[in-house]
N, C-alpha and C. Protein backbone atom coordinates (compact mmCIF):
# COMPACT_ATOMS: atom_id res chain seq x y z
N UNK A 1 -124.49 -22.66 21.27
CA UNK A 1 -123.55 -21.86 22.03
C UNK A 1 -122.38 -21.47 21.12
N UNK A 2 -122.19 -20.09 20.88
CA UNK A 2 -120.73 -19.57 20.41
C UNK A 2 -119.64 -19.39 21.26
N UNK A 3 -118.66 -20.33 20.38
CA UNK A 3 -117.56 -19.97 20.81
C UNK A 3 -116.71 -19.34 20.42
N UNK A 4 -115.59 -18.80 21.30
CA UNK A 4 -115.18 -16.90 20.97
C UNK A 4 -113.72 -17.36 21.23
N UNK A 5 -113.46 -18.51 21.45
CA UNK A 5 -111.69 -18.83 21.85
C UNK A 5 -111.28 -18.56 20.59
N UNK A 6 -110.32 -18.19 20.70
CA UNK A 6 -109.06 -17.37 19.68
C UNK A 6 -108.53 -18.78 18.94
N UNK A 7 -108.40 -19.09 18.35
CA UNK A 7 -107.57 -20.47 17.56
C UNK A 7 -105.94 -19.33 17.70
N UNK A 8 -105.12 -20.69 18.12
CA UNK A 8 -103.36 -19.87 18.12
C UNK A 8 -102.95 -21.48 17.91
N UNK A 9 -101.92 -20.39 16.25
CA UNK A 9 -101.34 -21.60 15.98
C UNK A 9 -100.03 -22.29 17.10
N UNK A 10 -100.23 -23.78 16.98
CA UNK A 10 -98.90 -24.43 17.67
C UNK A 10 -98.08 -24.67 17.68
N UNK A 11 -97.39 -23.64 16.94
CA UNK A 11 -96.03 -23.58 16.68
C UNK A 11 -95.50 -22.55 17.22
N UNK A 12 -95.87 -21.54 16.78
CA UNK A 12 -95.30 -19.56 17.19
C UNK A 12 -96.32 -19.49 18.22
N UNK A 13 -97.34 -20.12 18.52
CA UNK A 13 -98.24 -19.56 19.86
C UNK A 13 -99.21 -18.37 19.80
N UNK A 14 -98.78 -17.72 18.35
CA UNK A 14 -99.63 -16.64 17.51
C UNK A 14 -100.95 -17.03 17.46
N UNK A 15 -102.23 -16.04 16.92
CA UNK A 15 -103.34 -16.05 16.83
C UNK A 15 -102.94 -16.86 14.97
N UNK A 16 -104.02 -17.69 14.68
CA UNK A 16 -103.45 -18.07 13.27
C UNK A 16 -103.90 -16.70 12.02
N UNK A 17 -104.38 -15.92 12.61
CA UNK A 17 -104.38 -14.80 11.78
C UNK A 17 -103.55 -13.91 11.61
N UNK A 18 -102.50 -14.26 12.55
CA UNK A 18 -101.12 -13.36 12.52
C UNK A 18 -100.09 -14.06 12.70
N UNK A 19 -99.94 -15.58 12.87
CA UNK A 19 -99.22 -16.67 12.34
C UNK A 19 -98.25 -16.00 11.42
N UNK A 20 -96.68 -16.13 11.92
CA UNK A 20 -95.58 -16.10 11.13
C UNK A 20 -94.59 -17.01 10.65
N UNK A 21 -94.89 -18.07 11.40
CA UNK A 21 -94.11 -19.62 10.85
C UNK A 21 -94.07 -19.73 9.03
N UNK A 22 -95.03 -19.37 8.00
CA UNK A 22 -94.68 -19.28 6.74
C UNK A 22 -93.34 -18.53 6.51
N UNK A 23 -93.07 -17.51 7.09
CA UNK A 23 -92.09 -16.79 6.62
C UNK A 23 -90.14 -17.74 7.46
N UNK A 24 -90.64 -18.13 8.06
CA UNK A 24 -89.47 -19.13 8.56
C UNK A 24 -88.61 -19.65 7.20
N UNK A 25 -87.11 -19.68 7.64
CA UNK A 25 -86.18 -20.33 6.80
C UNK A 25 -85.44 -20.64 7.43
N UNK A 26 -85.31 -22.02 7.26
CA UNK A 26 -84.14 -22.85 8.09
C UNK A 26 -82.61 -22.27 7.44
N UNK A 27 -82.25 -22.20 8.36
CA UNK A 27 -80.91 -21.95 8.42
C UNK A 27 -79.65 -22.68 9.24
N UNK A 28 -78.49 -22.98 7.76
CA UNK A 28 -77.43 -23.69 9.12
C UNK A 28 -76.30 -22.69 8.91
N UNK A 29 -75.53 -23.39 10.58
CA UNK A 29 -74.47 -22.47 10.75
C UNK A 29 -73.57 -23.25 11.37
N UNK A 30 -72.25 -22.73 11.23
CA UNK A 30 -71.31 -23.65 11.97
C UNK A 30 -70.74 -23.21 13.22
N UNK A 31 -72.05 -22.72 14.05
CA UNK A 31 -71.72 -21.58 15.59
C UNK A 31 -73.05 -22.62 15.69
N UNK A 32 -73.05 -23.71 16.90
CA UNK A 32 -74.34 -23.84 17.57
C UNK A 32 -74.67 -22.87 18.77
N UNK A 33 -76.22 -22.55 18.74
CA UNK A 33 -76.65 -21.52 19.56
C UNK A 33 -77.42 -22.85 20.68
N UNK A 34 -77.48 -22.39 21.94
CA UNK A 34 -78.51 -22.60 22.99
C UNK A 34 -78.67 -21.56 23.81
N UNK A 35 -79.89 -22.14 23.68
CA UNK A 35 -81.00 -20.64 24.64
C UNK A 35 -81.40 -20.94 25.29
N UNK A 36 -80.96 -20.82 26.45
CA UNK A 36 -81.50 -21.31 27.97
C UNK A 36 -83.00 -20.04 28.32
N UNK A 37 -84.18 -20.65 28.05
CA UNK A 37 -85.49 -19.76 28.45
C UNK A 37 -85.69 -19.89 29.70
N UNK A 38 -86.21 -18.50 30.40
CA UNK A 38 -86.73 -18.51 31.66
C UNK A 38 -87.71 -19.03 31.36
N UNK A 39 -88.50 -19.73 32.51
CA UNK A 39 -89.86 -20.05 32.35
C UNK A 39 -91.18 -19.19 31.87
N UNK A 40 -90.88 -18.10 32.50
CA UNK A 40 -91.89 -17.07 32.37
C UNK A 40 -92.69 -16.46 30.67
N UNK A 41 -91.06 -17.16 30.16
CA UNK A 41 -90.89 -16.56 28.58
C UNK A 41 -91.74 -17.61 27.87
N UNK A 42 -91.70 -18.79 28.55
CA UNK A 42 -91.73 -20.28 27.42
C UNK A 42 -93.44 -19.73 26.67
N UNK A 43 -94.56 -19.28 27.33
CA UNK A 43 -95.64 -19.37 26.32
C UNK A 43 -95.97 -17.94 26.59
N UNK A 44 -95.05 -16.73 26.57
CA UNK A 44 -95.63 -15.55 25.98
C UNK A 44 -95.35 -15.33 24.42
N UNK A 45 -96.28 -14.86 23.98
CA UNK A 45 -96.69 -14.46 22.70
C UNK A 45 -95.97 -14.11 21.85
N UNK A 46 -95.17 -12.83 22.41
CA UNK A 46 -93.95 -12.14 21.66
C UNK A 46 -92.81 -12.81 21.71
N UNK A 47 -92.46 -13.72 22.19
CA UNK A 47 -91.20 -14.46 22.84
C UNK A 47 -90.78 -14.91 21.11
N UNK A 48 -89.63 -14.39 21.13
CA UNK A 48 -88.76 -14.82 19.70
C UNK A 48 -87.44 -15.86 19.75
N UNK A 49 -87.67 -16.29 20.94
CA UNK A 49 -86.21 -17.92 20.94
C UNK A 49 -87.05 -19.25 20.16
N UNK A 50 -88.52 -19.20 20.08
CA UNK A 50 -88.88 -20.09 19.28
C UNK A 50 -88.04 -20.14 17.82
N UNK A 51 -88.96 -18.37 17.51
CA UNK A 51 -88.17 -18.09 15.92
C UNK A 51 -86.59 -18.94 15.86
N UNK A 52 -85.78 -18.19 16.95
CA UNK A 52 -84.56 -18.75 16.47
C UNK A 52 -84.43 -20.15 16.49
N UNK A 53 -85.02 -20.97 17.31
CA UNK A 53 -85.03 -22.69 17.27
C UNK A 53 -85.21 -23.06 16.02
N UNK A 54 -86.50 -22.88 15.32
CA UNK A 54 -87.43 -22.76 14.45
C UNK A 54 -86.45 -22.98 13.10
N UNK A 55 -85.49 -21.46 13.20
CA UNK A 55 -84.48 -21.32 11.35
C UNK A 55 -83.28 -21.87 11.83
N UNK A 56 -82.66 -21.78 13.37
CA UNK A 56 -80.95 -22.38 13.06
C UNK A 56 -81.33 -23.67 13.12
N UNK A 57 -80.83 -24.79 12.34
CA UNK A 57 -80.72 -25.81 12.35
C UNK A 57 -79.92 -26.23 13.83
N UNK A 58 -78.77 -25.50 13.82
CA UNK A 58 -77.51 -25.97 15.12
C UNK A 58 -78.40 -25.17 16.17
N UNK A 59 -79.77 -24.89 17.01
CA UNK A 59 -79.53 -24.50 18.00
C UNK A 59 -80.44 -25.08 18.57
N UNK A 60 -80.68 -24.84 20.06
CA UNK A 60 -81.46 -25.72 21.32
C UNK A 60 -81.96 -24.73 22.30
N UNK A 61 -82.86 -25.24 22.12
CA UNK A 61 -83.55 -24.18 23.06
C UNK A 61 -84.04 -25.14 24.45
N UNK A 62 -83.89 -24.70 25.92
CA UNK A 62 -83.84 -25.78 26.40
C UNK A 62 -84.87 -24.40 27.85
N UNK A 63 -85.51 -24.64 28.66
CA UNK A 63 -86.37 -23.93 29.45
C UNK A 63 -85.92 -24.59 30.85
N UNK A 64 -86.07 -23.24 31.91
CA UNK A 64 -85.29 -23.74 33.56
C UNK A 64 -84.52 -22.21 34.03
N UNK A 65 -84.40 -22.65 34.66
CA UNK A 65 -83.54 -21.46 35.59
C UNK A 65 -82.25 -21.93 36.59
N UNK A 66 -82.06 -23.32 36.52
CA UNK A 66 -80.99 -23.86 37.10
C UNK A 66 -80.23 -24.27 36.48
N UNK A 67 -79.06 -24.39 35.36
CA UNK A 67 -77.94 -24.83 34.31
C UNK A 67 -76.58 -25.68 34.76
N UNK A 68 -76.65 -26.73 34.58
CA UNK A 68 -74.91 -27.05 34.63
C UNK A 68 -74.14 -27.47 33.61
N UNK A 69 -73.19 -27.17 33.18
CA UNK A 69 -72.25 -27.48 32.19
C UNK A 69 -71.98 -29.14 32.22
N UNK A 70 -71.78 -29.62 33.56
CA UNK A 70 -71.46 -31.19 33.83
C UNK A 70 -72.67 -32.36 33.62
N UNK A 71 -73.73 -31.87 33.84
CA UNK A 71 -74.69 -32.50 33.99
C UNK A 71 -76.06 -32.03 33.32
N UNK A 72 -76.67 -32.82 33.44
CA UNK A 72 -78.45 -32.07 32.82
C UNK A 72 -78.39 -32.21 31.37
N UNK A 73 -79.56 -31.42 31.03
CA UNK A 73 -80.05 -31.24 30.08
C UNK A 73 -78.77 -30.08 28.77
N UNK A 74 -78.49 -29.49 29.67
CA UNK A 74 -77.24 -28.19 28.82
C UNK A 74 -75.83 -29.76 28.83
N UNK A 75 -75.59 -30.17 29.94
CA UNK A 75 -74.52 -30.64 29.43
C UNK A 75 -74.74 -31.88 28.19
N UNK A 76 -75.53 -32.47 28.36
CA UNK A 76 -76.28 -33.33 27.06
C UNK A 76 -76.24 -32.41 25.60
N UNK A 77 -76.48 -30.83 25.49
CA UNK A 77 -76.53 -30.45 24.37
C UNK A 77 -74.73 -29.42 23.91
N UNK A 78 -73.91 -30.11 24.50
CA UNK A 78 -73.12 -29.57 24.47
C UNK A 78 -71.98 -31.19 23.52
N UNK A 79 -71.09 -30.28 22.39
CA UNK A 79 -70.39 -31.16 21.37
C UNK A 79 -69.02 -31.80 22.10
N UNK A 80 -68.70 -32.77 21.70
CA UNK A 80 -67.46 -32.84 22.32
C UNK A 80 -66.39 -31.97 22.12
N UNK A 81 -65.87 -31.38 23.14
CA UNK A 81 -64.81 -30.14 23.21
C UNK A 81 -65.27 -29.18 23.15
N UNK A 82 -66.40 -28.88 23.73
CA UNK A 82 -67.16 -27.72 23.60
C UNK A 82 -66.59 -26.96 24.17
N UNK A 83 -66.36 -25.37 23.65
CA UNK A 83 -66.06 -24.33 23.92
C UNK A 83 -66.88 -23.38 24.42
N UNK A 84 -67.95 -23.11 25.09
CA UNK A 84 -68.94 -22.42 25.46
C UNK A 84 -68.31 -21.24 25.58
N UNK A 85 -69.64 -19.97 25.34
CA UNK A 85 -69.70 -18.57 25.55
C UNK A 85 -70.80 -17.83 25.53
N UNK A 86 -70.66 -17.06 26.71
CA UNK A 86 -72.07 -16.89 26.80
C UNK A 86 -72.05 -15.33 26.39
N UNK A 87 -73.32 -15.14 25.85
CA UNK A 87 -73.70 -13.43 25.25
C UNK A 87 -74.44 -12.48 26.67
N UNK A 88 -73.53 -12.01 26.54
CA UNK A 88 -74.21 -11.38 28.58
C UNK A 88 -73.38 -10.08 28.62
N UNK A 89 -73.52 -9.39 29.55
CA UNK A 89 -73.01 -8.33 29.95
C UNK A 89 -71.91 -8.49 31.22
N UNK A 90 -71.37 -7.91 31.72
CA UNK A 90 -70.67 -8.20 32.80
C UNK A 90 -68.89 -7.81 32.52
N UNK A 91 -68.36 -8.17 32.78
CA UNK A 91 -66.62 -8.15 33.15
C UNK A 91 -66.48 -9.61 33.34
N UNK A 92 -64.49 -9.84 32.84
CA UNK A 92 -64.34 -9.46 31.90
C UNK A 92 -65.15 -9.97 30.10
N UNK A 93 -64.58 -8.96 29.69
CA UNK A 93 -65.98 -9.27 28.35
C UNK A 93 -65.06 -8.97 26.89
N UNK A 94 -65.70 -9.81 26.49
CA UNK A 94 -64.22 -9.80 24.62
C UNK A 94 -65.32 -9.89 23.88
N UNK A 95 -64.94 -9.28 22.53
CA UNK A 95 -65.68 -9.31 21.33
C UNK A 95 -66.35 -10.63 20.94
N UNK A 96 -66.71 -10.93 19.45
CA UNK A 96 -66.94 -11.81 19.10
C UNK A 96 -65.99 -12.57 18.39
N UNK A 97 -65.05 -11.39 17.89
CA UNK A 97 -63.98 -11.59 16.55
C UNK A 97 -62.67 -12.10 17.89
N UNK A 98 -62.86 -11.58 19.22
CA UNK A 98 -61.99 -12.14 20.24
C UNK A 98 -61.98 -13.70 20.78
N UNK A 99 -63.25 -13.73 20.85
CA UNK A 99 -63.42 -15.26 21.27
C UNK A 99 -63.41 -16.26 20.37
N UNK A 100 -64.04 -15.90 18.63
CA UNK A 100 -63.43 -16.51 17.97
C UNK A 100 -61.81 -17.27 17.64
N UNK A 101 -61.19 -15.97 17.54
CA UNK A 101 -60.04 -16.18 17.34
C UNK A 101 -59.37 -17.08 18.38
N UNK A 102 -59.76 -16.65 20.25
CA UNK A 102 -58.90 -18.01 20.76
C UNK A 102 -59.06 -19.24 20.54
N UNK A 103 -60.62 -19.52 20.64
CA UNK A 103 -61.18 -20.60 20.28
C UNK A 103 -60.36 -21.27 19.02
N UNK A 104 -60.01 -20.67 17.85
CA UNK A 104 -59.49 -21.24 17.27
C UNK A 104 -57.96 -21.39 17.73
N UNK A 105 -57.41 -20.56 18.07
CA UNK A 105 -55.95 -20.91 19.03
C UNK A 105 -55.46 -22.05 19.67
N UNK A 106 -57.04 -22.09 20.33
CA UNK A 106 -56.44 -23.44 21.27
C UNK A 106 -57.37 -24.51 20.93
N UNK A 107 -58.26 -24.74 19.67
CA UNK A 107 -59.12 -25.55 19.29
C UNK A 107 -60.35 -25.94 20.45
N UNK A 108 -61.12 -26.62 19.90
CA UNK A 108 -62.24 -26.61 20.32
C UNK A 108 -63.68 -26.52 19.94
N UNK A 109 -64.90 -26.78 20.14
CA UNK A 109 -65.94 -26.06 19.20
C UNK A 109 -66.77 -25.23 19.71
N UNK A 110 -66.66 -24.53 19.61
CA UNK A 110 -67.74 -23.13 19.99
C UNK A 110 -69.20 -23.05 20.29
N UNK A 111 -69.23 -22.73 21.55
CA UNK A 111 -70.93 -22.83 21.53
C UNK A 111 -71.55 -21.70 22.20
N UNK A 112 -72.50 -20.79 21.70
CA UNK A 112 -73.43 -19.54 21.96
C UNK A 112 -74.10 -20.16 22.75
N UNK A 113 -74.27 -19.19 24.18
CA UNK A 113 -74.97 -19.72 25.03
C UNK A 113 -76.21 -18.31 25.31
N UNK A 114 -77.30 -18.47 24.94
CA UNK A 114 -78.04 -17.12 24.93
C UNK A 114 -79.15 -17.13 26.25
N UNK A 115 -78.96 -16.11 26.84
CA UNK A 115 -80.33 -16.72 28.02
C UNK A 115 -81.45 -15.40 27.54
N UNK A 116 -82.03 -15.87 27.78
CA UNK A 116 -83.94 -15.33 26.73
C UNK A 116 -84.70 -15.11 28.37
N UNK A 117 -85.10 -13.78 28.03
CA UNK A 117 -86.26 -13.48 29.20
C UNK A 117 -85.67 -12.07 29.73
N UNK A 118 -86.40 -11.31 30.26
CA UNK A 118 -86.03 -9.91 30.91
C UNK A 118 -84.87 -9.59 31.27
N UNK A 119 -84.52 -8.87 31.56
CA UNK A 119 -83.74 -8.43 32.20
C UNK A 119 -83.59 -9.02 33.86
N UNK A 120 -84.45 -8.91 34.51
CA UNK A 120 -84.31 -9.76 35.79
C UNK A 120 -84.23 -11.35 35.69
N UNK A 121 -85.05 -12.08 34.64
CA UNK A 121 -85.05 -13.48 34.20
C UNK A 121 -83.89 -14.09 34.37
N UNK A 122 -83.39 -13.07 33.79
CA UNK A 122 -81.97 -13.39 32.61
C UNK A 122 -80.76 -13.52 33.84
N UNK A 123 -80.77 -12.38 34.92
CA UNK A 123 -80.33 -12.19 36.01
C UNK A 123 -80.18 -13.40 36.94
N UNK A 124 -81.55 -14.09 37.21
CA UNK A 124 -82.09 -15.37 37.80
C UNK A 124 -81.39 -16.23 37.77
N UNK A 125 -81.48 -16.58 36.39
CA UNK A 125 -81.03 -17.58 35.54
C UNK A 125 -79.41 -17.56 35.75
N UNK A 126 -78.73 -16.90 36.10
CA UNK A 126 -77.23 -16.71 36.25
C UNK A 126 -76.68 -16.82 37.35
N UNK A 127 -77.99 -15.98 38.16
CA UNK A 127 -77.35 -16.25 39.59
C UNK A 127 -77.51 -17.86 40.07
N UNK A 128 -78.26 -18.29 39.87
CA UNK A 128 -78.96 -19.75 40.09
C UNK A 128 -78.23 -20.87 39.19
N UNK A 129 -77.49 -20.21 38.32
CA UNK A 129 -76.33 -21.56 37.59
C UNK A 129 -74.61 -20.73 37.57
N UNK A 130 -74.03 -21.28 38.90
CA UNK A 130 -72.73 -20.72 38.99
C UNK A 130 -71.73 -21.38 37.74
N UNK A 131 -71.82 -22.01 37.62
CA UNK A 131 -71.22 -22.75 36.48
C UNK A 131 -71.09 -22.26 35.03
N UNK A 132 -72.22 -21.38 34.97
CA UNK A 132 -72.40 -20.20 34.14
C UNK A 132 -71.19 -19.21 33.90
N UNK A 133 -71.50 -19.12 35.60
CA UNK A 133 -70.99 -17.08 35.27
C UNK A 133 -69.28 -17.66 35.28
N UNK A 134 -68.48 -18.96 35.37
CA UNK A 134 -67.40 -18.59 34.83
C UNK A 134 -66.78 -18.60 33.38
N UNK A 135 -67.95 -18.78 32.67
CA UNK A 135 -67.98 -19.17 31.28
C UNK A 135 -68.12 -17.29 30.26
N UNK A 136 -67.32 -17.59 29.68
CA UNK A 136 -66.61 -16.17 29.03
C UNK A 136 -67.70 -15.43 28.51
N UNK A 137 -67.54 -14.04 28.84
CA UNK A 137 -68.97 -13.77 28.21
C UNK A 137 -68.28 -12.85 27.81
N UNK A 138 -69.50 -12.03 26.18
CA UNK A 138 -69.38 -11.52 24.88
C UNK A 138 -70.34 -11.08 24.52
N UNK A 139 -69.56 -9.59 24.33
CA UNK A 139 -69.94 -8.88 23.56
C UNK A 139 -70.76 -8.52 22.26
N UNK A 140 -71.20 -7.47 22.28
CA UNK A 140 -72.17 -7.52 20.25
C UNK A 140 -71.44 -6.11 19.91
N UNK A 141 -71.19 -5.63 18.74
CA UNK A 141 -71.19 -4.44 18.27
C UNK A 141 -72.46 -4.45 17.49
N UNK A 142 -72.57 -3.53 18.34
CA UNK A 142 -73.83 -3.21 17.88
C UNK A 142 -74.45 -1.76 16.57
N UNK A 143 -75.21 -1.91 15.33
CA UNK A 143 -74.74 -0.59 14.96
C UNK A 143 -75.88 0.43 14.91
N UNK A 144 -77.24 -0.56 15.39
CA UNK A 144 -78.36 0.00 15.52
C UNK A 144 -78.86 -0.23 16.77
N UNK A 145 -79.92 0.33 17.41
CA UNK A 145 -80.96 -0.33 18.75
C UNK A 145 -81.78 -1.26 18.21
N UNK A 146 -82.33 -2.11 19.15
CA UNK A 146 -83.40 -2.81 19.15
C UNK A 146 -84.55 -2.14 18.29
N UNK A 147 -85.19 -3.35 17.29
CA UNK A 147 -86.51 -2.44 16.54
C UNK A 147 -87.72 -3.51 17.33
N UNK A 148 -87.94 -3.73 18.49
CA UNK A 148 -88.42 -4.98 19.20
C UNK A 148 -89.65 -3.46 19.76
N UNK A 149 -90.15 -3.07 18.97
CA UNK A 149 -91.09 -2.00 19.53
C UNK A 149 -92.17 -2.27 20.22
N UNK A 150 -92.13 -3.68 20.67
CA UNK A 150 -93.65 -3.91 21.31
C UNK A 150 -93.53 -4.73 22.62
N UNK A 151 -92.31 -4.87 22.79
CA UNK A 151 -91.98 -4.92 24.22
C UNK A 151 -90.89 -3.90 24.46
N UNK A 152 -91.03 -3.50 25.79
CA UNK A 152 -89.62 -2.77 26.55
C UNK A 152 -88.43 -3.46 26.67
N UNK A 153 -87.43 -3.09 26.93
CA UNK A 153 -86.25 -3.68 28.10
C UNK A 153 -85.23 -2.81 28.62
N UNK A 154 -85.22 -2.95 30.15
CA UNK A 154 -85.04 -2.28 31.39
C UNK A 154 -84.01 -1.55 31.12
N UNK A 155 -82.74 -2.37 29.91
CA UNK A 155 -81.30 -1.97 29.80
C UNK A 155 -81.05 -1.61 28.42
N UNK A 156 -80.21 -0.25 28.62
CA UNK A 156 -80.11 0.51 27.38
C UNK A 156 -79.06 -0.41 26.34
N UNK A 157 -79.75 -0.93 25.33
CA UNK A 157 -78.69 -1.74 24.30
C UNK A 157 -79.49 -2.90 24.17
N UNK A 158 -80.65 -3.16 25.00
CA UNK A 158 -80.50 -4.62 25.03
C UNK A 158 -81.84 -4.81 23.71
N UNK A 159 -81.76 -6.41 23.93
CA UNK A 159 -82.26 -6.25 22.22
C UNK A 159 -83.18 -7.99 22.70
N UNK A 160 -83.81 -8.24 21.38
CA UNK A 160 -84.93 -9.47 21.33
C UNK A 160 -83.67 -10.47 20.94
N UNK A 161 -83.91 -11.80 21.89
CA UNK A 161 -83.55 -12.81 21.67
C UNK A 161 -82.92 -12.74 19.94
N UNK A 162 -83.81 -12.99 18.74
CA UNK A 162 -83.76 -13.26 17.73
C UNK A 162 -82.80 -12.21 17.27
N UNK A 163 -82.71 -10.67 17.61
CA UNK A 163 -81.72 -9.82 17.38
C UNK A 163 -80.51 -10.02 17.84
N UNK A 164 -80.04 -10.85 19.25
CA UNK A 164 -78.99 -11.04 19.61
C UNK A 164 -78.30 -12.58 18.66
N UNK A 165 -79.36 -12.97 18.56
CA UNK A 165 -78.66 -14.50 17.10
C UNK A 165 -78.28 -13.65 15.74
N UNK A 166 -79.28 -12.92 15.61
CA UNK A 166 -78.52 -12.44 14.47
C UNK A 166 -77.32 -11.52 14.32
N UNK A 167 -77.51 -10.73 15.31
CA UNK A 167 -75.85 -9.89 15.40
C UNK A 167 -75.02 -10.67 15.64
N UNK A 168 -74.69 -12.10 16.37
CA UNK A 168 -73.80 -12.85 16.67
C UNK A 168 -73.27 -13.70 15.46
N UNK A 169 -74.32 -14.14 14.69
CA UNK A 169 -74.46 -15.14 13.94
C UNK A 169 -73.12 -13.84 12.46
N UNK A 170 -73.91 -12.98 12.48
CA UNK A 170 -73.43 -12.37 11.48
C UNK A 170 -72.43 -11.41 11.51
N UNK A 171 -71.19 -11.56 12.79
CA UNK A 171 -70.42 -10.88 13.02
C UNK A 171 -69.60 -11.60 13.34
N UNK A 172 -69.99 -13.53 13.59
CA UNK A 172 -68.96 -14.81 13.81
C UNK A 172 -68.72 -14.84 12.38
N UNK A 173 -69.86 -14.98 11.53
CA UNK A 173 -69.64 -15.43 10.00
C UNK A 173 -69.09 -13.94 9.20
N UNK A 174 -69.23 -13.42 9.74
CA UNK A 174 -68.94 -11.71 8.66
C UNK A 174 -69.60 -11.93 7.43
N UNK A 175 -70.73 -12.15 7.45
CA UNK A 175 -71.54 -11.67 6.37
C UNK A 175 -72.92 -11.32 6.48
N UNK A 176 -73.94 -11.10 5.63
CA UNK A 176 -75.14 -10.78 5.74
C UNK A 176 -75.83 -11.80 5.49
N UNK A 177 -75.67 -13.50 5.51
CA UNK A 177 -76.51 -14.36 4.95
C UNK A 177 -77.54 -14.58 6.00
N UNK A 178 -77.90 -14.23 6.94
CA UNK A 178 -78.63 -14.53 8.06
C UNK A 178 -79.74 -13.19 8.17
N UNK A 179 -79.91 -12.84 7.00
CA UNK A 179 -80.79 -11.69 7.48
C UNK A 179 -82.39 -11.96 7.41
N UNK A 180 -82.83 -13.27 6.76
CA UNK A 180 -83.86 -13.77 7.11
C UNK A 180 -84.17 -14.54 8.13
N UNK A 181 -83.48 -14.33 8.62
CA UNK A 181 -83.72 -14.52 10.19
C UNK A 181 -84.95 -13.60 10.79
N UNK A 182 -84.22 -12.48 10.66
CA UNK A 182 -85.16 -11.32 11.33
C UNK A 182 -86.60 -11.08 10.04
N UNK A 183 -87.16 -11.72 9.24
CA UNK A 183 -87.87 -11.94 8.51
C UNK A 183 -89.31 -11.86 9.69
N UNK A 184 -89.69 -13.44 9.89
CA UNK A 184 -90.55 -13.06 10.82
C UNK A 184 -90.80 -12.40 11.71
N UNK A 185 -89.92 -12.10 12.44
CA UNK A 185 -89.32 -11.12 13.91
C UNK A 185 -89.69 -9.82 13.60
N UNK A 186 -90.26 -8.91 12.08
CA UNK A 186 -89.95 -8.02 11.74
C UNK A 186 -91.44 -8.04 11.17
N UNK A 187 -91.89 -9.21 10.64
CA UNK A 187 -93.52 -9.03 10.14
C UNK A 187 -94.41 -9.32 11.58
N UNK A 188 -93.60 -9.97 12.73
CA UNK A 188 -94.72 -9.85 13.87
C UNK A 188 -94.69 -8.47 14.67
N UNK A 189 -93.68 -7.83 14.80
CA UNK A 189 -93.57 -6.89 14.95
C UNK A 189 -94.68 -5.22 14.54
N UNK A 190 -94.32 -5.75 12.86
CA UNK A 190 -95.55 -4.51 12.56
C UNK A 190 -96.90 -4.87 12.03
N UNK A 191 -97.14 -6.65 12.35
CA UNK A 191 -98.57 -6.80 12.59
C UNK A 191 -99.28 -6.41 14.04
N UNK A 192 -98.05 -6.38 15.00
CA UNK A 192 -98.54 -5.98 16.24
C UNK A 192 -98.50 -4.76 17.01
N UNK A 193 -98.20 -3.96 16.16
CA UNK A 193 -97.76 -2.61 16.14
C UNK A 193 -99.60 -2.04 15.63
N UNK A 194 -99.87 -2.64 15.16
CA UNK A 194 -101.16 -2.09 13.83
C UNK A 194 -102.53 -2.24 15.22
N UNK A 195 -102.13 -2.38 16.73
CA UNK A 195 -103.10 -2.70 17.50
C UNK A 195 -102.73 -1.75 18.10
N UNK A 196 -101.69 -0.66 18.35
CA UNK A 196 -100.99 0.18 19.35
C UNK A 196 -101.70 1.17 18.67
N UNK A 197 -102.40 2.04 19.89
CA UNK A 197 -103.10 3.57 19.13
C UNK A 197 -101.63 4.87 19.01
N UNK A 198 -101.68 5.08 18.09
CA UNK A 198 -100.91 5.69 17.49
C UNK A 198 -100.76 7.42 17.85
C-alpha cells in the first residue's frame, strides 16, 4: 500500500519541501513581543507568529481568545513593571517613538502586545479580554503595504504578523538590524506564490 501523506515539518508546519526554519535567525531585542494567537491561526500553514517566536529571543507566543493582564497565562509572561502596549487600531492611538518616550518618562519595561489572526479574530480576541482594550494602543508608520501576497486582509494597511514585528521592532530600535526577520516570511511567500496560476 502507498502512502501519499505529505511529510510537514514540526516546526513551521510547512511541507518539508518548502520548509523555511533553515533560514531562521535568532534574534534579541530589548522590546519583548507577545502574540496572543487566535485559535483558528495556531496550525494554518501560512501563519507567521511562529516565525516571529522562532528569531525574537524576548517574545511569547501564547494561543486563546480570553486575556488578562492580572492573571493567566499573559499575566505570567509579563516582567516586573511591565509597561504593556498593544499594536491595534482604534482611538486614542500614539506612535511608537510616543510610547517609547513616556515609557521612559515614567519608567517601566515595555511590552508589545501583538494579536495574530484576521481581522475578525483579532476583533474576538479584544472584545473577549476587556483588560486589553484599556491598554494603549500603537501605531506603525508605515512606508510600504503588506508583501503577504498569499493571503488577503479585510483592512486597508494591515499587514502579516511577522511584518508588524518588524516595523515595530525597527522603528523602537531605529535601525535596520532586524531585517532578517522577514528572511523566511519572504522565501515562503514566493515559494508559494510559484503554485498561484499567473
Amino acid at each position: 500500500m502507498k502512502l501519499n501523506k505529505r511529510l510537514n515539518c514540526s516546526q513551521c508546519l510547512r511541507p518539508q519541501t518548502l520548509c523555511h526554519c533553515h533560514l531562521i535567525e535568532r534574534i534579541s531585542s530589548d522590546l519583548p513581543i507577545v502574540i496572543l494567537q487566535h485559535p483558528d491561526e495556531q496550525n494554518h500553514p501560512f501563519n507567521t507568529a511562529r516565525i516571529v517566536r522562532d528569531s525574537i529571543i524576548q517574545s511569547t507566543l501564547l494561543t486563546g481568545t480570553q486575556w488578562s493582564l492580572s492573571e493567566g497565562a499573559l499575566s505570567e509572561a509579563m516582567p516586573k513593571r511591565a509597561w504593556p502596549f498593544l499594536l491595534y487600531t482604534g482611538e486614542p492611538i500614539v506612535s511608537v517613538s510616543g510610547i517609547k518616550s513616556e515609557i521612559n518618562e515614567h519608567g517601566g519595561t515595555p511590552v508589545a502586545i501583538i494579536l495574530d489572526g484576521t481581522w475578525r479574530n483579532t476583533r474576538e480576541i479584544l472584545l473577549s479580554s476587556p483588560q486589553l482594550q484599556s491598554v494603549p494602543r500603537v501605531a506603525l508608520l508605515l512606508p510600504k503595504t503588506s508583501t503577504y501576497a498569499i493571503r488577503k486582509s479585510n483592512v486597508q494597511g494591515g499587514l502579516a504578523t511577522i511584518e508588524a514585528a518588524y516595523h515595530l521592532l525597527t522603528q523602537w530600535h531605529e535601525n535596520e538590524q532586524y531585517q532578517g526577520l522577514l528572511t523566511p516570511f519572504e522565501y515562503m511567500v514566493a515559494q508559494q506564490r510559484q503554485f498561484v496560476p499567473s
